[in-house]
Each structure stands twice: as structure tokens, then as C-alpha cells.
N, C-alpha and C. Protein backbone atom coordinates (compact mmCIF):
# COMPACT_ATOMS: atom_id res chain seq x y z
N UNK A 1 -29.88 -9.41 -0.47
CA UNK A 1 -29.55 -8.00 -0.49
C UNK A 1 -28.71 -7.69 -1.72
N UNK A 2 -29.08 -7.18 -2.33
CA UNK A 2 -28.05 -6.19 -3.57
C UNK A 2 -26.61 -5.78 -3.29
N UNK A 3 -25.86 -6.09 -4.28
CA UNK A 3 -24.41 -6.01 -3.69
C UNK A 3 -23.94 -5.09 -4.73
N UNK A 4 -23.47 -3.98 -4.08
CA UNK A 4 -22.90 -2.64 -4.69
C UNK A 4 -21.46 -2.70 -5.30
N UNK A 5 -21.45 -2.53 -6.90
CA UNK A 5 -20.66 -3.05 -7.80
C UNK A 5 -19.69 -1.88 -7.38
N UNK A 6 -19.62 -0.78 -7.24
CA UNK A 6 -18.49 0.61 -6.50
C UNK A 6 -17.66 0.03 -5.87
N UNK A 7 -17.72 -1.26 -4.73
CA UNK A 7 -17.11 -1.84 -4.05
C UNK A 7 -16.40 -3.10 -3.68
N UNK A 8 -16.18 -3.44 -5.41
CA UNK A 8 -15.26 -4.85 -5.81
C UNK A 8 -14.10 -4.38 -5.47
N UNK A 9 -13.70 -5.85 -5.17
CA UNK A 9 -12.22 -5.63 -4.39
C UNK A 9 -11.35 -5.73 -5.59
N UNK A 10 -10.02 -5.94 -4.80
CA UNK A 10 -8.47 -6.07 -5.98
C UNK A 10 -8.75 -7.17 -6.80
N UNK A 11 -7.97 -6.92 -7.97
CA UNK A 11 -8.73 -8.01 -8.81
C UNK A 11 -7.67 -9.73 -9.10
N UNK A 12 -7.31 -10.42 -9.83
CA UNK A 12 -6.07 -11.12 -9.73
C UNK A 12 -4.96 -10.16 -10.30
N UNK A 13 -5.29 -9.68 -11.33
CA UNK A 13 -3.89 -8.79 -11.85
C UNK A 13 -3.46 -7.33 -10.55
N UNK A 14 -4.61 -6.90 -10.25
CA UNK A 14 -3.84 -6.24 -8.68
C UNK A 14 -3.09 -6.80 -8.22
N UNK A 15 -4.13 -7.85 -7.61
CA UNK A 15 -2.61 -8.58 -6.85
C UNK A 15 -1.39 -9.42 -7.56
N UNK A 16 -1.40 -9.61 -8.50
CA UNK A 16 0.04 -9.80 -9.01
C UNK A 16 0.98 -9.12 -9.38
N UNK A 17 0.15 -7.48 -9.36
CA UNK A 17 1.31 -6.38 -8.90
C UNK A 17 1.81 -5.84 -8.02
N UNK A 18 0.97 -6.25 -6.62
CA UNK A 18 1.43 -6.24 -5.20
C UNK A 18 2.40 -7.11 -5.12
N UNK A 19 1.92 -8.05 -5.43
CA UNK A 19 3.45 -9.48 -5.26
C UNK A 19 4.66 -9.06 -5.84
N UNK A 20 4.35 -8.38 -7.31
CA UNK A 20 5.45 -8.02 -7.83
C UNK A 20 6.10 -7.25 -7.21
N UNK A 21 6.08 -5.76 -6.54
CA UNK A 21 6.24 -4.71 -5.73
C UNK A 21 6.63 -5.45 -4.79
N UNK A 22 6.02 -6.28 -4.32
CA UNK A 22 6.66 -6.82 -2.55
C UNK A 22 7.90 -7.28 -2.90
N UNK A 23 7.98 -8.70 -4.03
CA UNK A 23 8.89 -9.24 -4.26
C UNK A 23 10.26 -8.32 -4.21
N UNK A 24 10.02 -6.97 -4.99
CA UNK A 24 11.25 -6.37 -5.53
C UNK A 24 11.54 -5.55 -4.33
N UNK A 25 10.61 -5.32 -3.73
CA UNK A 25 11.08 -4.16 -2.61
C UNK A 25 11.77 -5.10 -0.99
N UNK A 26 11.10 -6.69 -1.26
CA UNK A 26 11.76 -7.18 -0.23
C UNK A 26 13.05 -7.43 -0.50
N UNK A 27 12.90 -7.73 -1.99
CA UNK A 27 14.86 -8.11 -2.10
C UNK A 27 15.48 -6.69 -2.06
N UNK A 28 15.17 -5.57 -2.33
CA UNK A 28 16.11 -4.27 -2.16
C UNK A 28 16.37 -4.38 -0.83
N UNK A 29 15.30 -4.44 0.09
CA UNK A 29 15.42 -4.23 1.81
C UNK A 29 15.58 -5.05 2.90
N UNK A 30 15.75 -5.76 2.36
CA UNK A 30 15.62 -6.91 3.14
C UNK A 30 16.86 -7.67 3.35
N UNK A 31 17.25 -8.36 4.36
CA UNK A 31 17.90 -9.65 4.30
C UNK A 31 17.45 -10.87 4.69
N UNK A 32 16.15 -10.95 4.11
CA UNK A 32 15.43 -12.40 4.77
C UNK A 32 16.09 -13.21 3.62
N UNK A 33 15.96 -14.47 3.83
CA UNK A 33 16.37 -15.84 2.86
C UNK A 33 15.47 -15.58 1.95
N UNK A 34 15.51 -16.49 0.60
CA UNK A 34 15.11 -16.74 -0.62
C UNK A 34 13.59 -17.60 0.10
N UNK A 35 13.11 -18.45 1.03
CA UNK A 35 11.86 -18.82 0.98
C UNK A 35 11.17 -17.88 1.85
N UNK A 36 11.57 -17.38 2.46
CA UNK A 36 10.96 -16.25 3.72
C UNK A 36 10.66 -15.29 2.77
N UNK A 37 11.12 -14.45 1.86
CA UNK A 37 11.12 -13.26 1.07
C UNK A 37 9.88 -13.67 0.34
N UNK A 38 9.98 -14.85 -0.47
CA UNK A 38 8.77 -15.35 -1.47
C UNK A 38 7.55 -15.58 -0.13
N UNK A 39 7.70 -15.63 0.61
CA UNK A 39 6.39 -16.13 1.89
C UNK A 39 5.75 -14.53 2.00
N UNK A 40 6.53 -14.00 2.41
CA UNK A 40 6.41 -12.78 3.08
C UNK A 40 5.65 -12.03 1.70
N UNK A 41 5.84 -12.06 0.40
CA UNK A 41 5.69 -10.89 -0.14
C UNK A 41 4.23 -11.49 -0.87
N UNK A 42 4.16 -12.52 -0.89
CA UNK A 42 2.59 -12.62 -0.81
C UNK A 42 2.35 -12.12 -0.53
N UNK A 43 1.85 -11.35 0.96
CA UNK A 43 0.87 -10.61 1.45
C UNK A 43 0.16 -9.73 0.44
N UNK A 44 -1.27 -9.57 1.16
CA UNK A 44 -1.98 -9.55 0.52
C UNK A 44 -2.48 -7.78 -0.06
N UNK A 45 -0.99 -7.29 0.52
CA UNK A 45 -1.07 -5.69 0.44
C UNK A 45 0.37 -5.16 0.49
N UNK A 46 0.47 -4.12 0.09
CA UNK A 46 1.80 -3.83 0.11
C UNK A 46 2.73 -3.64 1.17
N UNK A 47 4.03 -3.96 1.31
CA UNK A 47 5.00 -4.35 2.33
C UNK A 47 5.10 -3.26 2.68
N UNK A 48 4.97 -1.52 2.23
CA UNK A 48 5.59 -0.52 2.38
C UNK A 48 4.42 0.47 2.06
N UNK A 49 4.60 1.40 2.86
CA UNK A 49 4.04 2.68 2.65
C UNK A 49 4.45 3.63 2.24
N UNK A 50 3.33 4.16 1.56
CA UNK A 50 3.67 5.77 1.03
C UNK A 50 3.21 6.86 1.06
N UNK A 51 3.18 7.12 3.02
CA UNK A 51 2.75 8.09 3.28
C UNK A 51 1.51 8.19 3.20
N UNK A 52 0.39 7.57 2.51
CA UNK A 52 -1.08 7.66 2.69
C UNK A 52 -1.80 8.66 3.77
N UNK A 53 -1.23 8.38 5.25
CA UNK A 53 -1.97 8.74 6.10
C UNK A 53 -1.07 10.10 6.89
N UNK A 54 -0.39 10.55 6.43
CA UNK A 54 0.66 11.87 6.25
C UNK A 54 0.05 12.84 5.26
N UNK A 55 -1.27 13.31 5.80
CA UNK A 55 -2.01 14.68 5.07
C UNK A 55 -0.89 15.62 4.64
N UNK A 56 -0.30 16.01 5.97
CA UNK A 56 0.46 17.22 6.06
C UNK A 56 1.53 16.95 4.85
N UNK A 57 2.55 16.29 5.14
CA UNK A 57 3.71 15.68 4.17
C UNK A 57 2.71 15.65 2.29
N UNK A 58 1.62 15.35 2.51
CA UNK A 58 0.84 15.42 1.05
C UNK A 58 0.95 16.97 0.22
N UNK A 59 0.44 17.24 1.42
CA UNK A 59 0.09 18.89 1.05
C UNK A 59 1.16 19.42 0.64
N UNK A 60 2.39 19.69 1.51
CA UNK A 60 3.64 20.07 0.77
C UNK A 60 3.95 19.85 -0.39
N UNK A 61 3.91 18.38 -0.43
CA UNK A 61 5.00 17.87 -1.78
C UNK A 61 4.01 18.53 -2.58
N UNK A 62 2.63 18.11 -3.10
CA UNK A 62 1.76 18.10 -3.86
C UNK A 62 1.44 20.00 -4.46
N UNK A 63 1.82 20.65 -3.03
CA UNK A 63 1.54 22.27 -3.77
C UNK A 63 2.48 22.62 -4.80
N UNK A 64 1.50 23.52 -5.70
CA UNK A 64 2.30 24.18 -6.81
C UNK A 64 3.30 25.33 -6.53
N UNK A 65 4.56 24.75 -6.13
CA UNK A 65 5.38 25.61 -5.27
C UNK A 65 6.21 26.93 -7.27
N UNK A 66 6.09 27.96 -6.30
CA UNK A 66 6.96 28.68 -7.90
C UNK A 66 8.19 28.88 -7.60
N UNK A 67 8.80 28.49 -5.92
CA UNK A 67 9.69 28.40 -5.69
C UNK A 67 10.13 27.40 -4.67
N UNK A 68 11.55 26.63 -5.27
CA UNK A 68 12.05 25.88 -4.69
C UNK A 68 12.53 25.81 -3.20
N UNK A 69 11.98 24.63 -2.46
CA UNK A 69 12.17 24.47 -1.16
C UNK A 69 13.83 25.25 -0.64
N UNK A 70 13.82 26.08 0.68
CA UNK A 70 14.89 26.47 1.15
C UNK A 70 15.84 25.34 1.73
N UNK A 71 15.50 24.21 2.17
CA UNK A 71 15.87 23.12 2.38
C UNK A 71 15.21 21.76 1.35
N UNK A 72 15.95 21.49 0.42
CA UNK A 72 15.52 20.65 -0.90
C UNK A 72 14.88 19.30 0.23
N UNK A 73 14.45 18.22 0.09
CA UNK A 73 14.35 16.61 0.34
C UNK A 73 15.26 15.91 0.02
N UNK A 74 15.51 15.46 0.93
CA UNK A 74 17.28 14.28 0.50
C UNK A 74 16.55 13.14 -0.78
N UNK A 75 17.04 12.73 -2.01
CA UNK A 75 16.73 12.23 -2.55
C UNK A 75 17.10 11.39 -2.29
N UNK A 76 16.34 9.65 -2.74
CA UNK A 76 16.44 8.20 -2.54
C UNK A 76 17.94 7.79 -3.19
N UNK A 77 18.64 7.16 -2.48
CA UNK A 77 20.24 7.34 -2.86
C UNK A 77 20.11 5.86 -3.59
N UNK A 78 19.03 4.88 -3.34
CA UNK A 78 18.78 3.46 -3.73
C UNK A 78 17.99 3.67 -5.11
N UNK A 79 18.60 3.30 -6.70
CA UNK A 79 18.21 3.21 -7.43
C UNK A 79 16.67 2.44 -7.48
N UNK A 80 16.84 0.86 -7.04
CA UNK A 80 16.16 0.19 -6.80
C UNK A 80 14.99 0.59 -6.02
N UNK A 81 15.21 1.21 -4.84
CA UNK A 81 13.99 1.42 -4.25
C UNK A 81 13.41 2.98 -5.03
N UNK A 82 14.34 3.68 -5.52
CA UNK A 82 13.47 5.11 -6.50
C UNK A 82 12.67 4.24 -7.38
N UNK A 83 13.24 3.07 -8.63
CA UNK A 83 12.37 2.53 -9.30
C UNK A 83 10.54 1.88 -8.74
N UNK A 84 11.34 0.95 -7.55
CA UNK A 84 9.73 0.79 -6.80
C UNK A 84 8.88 1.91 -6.30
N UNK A 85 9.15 2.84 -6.02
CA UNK A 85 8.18 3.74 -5.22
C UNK A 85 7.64 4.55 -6.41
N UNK A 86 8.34 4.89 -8.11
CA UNK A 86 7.85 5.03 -8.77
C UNK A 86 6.55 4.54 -9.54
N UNK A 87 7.27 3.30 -9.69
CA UNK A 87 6.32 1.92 -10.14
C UNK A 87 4.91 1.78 -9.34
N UNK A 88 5.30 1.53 -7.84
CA UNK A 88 4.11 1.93 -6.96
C UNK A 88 2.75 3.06 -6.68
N UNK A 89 3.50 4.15 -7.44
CA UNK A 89 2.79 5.49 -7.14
C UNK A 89 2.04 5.11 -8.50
N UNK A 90 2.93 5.09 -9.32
CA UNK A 90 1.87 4.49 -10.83
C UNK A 90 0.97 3.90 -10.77
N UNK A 91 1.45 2.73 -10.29
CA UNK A 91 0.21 1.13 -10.52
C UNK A 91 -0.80 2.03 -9.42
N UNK A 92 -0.81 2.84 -7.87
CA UNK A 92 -1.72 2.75 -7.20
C UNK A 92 -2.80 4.24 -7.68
N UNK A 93 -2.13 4.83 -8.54
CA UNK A 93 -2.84 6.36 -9.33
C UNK A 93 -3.63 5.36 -10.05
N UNK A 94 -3.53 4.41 -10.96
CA UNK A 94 -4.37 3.78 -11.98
C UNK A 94 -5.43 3.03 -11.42
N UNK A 95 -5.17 2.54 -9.77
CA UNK A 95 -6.20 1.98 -9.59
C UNK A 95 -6.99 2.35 -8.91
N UNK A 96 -6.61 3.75 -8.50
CA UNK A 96 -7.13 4.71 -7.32
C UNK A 96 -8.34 5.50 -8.40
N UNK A 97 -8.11 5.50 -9.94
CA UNK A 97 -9.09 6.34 -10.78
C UNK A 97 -10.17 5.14 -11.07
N UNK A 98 -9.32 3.42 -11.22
CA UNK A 98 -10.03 2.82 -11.70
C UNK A 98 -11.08 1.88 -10.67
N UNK A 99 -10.37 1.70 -9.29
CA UNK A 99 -11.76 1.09 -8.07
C UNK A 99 -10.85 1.31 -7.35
N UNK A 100 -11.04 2.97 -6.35
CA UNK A 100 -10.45 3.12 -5.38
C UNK A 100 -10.41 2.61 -3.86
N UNK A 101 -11.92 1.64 -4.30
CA UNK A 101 -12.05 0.78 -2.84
C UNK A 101 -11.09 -0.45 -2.86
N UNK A 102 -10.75 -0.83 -3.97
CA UNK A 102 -9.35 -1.90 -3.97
C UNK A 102 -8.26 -1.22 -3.87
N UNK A 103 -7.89 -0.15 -3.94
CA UNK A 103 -6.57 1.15 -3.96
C UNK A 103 -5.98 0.89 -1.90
N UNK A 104 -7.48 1.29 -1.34
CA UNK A 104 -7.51 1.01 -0.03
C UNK A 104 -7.47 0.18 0.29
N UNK A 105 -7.58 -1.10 0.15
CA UNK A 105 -7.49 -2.40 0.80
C UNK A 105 -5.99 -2.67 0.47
N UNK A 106 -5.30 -2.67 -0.44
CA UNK A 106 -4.07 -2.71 -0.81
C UNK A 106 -3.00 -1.43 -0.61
N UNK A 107 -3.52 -0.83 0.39
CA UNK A 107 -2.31 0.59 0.63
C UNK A 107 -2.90 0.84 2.37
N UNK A 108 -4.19 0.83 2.70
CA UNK A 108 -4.43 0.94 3.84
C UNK A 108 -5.07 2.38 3.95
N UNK A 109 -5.22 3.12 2.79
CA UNK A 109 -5.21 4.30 2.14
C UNK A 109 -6.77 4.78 2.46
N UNK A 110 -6.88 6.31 2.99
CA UNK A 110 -8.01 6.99 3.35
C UNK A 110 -8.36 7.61 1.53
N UNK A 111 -10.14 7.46 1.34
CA UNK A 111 -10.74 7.86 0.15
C UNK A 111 -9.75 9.29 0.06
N UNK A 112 -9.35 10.31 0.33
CA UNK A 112 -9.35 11.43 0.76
C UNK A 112 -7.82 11.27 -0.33
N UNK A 113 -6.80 10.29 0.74
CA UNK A 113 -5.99 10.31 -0.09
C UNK A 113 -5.61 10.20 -1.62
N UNK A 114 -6.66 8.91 -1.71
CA UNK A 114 -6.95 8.51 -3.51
C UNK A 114 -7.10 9.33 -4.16
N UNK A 115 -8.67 10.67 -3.64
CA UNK A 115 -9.34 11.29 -4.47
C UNK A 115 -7.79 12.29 -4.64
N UNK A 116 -6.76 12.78 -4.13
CA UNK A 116 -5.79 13.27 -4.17
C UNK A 116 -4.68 13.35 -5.08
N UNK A 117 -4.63 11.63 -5.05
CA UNK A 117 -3.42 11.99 -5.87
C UNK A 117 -3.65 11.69 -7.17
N UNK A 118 -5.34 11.10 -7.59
CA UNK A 118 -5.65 10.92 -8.80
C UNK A 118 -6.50 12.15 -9.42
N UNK A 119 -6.33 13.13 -8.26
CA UNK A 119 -6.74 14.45 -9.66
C UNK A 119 -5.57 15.04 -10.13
N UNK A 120 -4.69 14.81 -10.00
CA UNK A 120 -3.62 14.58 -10.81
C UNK A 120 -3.22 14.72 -11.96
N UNK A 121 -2.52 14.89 -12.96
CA UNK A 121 -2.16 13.86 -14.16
C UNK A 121 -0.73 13.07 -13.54
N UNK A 122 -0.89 11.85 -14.15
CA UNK A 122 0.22 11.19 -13.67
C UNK A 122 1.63 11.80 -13.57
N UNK A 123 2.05 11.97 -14.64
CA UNK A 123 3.37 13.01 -15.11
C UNK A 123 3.12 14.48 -13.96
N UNK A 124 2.33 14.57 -13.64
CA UNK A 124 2.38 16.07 -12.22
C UNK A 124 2.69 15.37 -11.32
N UNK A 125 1.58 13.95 -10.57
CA UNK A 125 2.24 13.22 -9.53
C UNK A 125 3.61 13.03 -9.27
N UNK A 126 4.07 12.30 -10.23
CA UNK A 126 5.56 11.54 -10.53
C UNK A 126 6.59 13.01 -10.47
N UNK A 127 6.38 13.93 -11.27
CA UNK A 127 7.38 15.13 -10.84
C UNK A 127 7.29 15.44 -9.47
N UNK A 128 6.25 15.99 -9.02
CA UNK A 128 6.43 16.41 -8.01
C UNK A 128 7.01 15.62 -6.59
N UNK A 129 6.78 13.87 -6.97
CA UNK A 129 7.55 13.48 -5.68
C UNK A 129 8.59 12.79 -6.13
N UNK A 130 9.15 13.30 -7.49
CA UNK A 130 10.02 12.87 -8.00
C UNK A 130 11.05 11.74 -7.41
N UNK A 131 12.56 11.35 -6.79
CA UNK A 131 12.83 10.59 -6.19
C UNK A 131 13.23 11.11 -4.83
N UNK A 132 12.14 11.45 -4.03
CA UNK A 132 12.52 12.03 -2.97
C UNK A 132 12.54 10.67 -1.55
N UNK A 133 13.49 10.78 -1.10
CA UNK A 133 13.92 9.70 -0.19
C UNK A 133 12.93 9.78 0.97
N UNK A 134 11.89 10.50 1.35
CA UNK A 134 11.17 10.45 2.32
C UNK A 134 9.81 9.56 2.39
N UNK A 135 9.49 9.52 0.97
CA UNK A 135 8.87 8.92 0.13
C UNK A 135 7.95 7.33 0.93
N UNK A 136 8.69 6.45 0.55
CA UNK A 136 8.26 4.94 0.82
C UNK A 136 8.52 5.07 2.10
N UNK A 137 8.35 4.04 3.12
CA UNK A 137 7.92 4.03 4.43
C UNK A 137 8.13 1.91 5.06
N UNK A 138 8.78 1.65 4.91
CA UNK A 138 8.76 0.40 4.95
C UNK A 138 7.72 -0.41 6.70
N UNK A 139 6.63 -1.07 5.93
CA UNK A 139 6.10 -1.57 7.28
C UNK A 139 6.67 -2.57 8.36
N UNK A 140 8.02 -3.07 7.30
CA UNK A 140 8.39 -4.11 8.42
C UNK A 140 9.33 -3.41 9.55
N UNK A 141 9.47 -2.15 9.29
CA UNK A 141 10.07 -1.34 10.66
C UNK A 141 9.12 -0.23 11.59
N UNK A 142 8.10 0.26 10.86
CA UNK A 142 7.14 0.85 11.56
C UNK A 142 5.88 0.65 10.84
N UNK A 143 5.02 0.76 11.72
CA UNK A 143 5.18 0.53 13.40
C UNK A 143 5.86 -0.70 13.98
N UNK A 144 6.31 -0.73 14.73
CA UNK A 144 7.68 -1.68 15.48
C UNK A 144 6.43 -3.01 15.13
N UNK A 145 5.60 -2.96 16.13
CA UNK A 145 4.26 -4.16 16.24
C UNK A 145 3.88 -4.93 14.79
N UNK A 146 3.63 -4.12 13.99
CA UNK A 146 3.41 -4.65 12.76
C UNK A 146 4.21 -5.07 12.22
N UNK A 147 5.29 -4.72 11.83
CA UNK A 147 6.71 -5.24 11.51
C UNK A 147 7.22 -6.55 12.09
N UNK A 148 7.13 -6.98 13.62
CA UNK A 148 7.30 -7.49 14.14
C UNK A 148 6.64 -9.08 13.38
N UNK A 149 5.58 -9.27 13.41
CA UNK A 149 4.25 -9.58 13.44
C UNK A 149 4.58 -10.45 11.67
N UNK A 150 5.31 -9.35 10.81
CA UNK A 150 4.83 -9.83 9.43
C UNK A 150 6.59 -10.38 9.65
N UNK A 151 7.54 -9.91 10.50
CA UNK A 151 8.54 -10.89 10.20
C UNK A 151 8.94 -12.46 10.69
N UNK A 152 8.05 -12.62 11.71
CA UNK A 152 7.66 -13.36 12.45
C UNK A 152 6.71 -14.18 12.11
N UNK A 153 5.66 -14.46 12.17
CA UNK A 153 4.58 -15.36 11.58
C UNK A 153 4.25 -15.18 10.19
N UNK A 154 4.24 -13.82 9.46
CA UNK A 154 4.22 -13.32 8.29
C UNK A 154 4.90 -14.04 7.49
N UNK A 155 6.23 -14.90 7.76
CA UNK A 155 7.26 -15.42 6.75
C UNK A 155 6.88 -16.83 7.43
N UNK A 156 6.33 -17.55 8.56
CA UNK A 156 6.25 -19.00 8.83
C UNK A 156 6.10 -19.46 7.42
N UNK A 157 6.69 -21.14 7.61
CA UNK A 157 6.18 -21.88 6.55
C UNK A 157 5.41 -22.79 6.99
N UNK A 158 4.56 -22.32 7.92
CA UNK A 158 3.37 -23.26 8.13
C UNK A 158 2.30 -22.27 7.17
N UNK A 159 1.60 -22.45 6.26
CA UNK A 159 0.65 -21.70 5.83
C UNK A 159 -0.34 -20.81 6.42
N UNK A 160 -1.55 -22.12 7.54
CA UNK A 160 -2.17 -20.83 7.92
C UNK A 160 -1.75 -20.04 8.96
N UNK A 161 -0.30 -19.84 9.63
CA UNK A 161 -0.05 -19.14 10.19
C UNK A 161 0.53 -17.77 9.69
N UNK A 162 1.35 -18.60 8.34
CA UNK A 162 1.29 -17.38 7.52
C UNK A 162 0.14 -16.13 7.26
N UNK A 163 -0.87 -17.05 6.56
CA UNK A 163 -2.24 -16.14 6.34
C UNK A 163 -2.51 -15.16 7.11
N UNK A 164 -2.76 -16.09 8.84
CA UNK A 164 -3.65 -15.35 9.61
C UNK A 164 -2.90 -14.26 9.88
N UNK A 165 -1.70 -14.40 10.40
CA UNK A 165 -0.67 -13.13 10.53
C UNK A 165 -1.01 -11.91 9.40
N UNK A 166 -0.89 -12.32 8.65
CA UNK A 166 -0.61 -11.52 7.29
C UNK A 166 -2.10 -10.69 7.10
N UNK A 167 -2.95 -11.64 6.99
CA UNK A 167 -4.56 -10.86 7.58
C UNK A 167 -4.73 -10.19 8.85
N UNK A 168 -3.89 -10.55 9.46
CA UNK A 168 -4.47 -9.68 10.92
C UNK A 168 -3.41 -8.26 10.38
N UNK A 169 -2.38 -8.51 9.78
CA UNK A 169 -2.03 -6.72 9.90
C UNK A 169 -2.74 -6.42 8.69
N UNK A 170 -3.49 -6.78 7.73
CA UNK A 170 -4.06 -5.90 6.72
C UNK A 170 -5.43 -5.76 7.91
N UNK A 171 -6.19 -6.17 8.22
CA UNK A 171 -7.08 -5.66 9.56
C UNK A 171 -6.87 -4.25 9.90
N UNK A 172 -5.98 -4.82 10.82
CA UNK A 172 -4.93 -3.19 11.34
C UNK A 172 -4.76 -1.79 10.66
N UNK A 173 -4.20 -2.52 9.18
CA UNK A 173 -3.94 -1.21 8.38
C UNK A 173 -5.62 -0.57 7.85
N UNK A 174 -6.33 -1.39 7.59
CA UNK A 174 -7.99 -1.06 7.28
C UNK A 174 -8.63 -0.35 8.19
N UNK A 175 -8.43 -0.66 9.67
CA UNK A 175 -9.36 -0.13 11.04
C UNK A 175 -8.35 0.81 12.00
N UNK A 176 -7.36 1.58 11.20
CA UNK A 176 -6.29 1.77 12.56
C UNK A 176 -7.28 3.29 12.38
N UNK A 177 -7.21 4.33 13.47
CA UNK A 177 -7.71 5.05 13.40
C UNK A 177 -7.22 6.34 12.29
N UNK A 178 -7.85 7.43 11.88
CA UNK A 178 -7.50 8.05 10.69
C UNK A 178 -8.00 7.74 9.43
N UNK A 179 -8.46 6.65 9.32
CA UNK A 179 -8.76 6.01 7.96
C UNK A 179 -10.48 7.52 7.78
N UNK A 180 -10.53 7.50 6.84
CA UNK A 180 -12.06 9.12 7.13
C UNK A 180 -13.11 8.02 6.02
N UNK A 181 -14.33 8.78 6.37
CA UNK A 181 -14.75 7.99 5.32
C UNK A 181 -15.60 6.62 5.67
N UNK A 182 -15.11 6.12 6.92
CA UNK A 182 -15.36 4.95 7.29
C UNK A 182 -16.44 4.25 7.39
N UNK A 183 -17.66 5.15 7.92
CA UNK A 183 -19.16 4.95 7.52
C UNK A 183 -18.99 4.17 5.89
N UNK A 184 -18.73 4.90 4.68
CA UNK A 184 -19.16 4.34 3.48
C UNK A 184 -18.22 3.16 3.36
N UNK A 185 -17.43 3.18 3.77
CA UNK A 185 -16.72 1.11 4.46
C UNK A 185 -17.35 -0.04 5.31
N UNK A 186 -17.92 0.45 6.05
CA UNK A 186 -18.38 -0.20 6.65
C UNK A 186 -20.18 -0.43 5.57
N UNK A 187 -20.97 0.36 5.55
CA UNK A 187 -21.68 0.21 4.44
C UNK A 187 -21.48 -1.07 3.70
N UNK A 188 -20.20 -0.69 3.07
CA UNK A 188 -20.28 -1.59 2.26
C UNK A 188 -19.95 -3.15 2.43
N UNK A 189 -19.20 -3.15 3.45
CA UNK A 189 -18.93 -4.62 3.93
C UNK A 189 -20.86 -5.24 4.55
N UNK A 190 -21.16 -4.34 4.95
CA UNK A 190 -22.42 -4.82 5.29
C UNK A 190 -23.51 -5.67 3.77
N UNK A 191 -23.23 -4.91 2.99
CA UNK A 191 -23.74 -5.10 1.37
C UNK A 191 -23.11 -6.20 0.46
N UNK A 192 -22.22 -6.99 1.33
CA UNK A 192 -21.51 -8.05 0.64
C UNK A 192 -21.94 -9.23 1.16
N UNK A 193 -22.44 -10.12 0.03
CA UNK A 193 -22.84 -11.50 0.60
C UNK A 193 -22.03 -12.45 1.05
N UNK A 194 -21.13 -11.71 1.40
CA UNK A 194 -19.59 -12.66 2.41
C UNK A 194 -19.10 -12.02 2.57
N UNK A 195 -17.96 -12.16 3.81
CA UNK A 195 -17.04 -11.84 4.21
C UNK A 195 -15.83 -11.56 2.63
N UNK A 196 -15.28 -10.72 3.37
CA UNK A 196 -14.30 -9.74 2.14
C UNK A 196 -13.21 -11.30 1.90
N UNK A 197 -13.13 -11.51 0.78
CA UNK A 197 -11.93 -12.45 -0.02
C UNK A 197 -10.69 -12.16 -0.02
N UNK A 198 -9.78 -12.42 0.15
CA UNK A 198 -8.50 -12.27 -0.30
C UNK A 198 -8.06 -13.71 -1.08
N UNK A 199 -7.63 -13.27 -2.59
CA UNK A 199 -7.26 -14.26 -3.19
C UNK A 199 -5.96 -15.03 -2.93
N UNK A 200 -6.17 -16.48 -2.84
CA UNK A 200 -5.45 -17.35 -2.34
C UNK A 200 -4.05 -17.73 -2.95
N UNK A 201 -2.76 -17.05 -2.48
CA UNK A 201 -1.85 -17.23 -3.07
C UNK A 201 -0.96 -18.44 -2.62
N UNK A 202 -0.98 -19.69 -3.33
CA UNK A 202 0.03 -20.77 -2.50
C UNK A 202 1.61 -20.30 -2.94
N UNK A 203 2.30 -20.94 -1.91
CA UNK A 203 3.40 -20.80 -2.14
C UNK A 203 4.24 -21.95 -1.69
């Protein structure tokens, strides 16, 4: 069967900017140890959300308001985490124009959202959610289950318990309901002469 080039996954340099992002956002948030943090931020998608599946919260920030909110957004009081969620919105605009089916596997992210924030210009994105503290979304606290899950087996230093953990919540984030679109996902997993890869990070 013919395998539909639209639907290559993350590539190695993706994911060595997920790692990077995890790395920095686990040490801002985190108090896990120095080998748990490096375990954990492998994963094979990002530790944190940003709102993806928050239409409503999109629509706001994103309208061309001519006047300023009556109640402003508390801005991110954490340097560190304003830098990541910047950095993040960047790296995932570039890859959302450049293979938005790897954008989704690495954010958990509905087409809908991508096609969104990459009609864009970057510099409109980045103003408009400038450092607003509502912003990032950390998964290791919600949903409670998932969180649970990646602090728990997610950080083992047995390996494949690591993995499987760590694959079963990118699962989750891929099939939870809301994702739109899903027919041309499923499509395409059907059109792949294997099961979907995730590149093998030892640690």
C-alpha cells in the first residue's frame, strides 16, 4: 500500500526540542531529582499544555481586540516559564506550517487548532498571548490521572516501564475525545506500513 508522505511523523530534531522544552520546563516546575527529571522529560511529547483543546480561551486571546480587556490576564510572574511557553509557541507555529501531523502527535493538538495559530504571523501570535499566565497548562497536574501516571511510572528507572507509561499517556492525549478531524488520522495510520515510531531515547 502507498504511504502518504502529508503524514511523517516528528523528526529527530523535533524531538530534541521536546526534550529540550521538557528538560527546562521540568526544572522550572518541578521538584523531582536530577535522574527522575532527565527520565521524565524524554517523553515523547510535551510535559505541558497550551491550551490546544480550549477553542473558547483561543478565540479570545487570538481576536483583534481595538480595545483592551476590562479585566487584563494575570501575567506569568515566572520568568523561566514566560521564556518556555514562548519558545514553545514558536518551535510548535514552525512545525504546525511545516508537518502539522507531527505538531499533533507532540502537543495532542486538534488540525483546527494548528490551522489557527499558523495563519498567523509569528510576531501577531507571540503579541497577542504575550506573557499571559493562563497560558501553559502543566500535564503533570491535570488531568490528576495523567499526571499521576507520568510521575509514577513515567520517571521509573526500569526502562520499559518508563516507555510504556509514557506511551500510554501520549495514546490518551491522541484519542481523548475532542481531537476533530479524526477520520483523516485514522486514515492515515491505516496507510502506514507499521505501527507509528517513536524515536528511541536512552537514558
Amino acid at each position: 500500500m502507498e504511504q502518504l508522505d502529508e503524514f511523517q511523523g516528528p523528526s529527530p530534531d523535533d524531538y530534541a526540542n521536546v526534550l529540550a522544552l521538557n528538560t527546562a520546563f521540568v526544572k522550572a516546575s518541578s521538584v523531582l531529582k536530577g535522574p527522575q527529571r532527565g527520565r521524565l522529560a524524554a517523553a515523547p511529547f510535551l510535559l505541558f499544555s497550551l491550551r490546544e483543546n480550549d477553542v473558547d480561551w483561543w478565540a479570545g486571546v487570538l481576536a483583534d481586540k481595538r480595545q483592551g480587556d476590562l479585566m487584563p490576564a494575570a501575567e506569568c510572574e515566572s520568568p523561566e516559564l514566560r521564556r518556555i511557553q514562548l519558545a514553545a509557541m514558536s518551535f510548535i507555529w514552525q512545525l504546525g506550517r511545516r508537518n502539522p501531523y507531527a505538531a499533533r502527535i507532540i502537543t495532542g493538538a486538534t488540525n483546527a487548532w494548528c490551522e489557527t495559530i499558523t495563519a498567523l504571523p509569528l510576531v501577531t501570535l507571540l503579541n497577542r498571548i504575550g506573557g499571559r499566565g493562563d497560558l501553559l497548562v502543566s500535564r503533570l497536574n491535570s488531568p490528576v490521572a495523567m499526571g499521576e501516571r507520568l510521575l509514577a511510572g513515567g520517571t521509573s528507572s526500569q526502562r520499559k516501564i518508563r516507555r510504556s507509561t509514557q506511551l500510554t499517556v501520549l495514546h490518551t492525549l491522541l484519542t481523548r475525545s475532542g481531537l476533530d478531524d479524526y477520520t483523516r488520522q485514522s486514515a492515515a495510520a491505516c496507510s502506514m506500513a507499521g505501527p507509528l515510531r517513536v524515536l528511541d531515547k536512552k537514558s
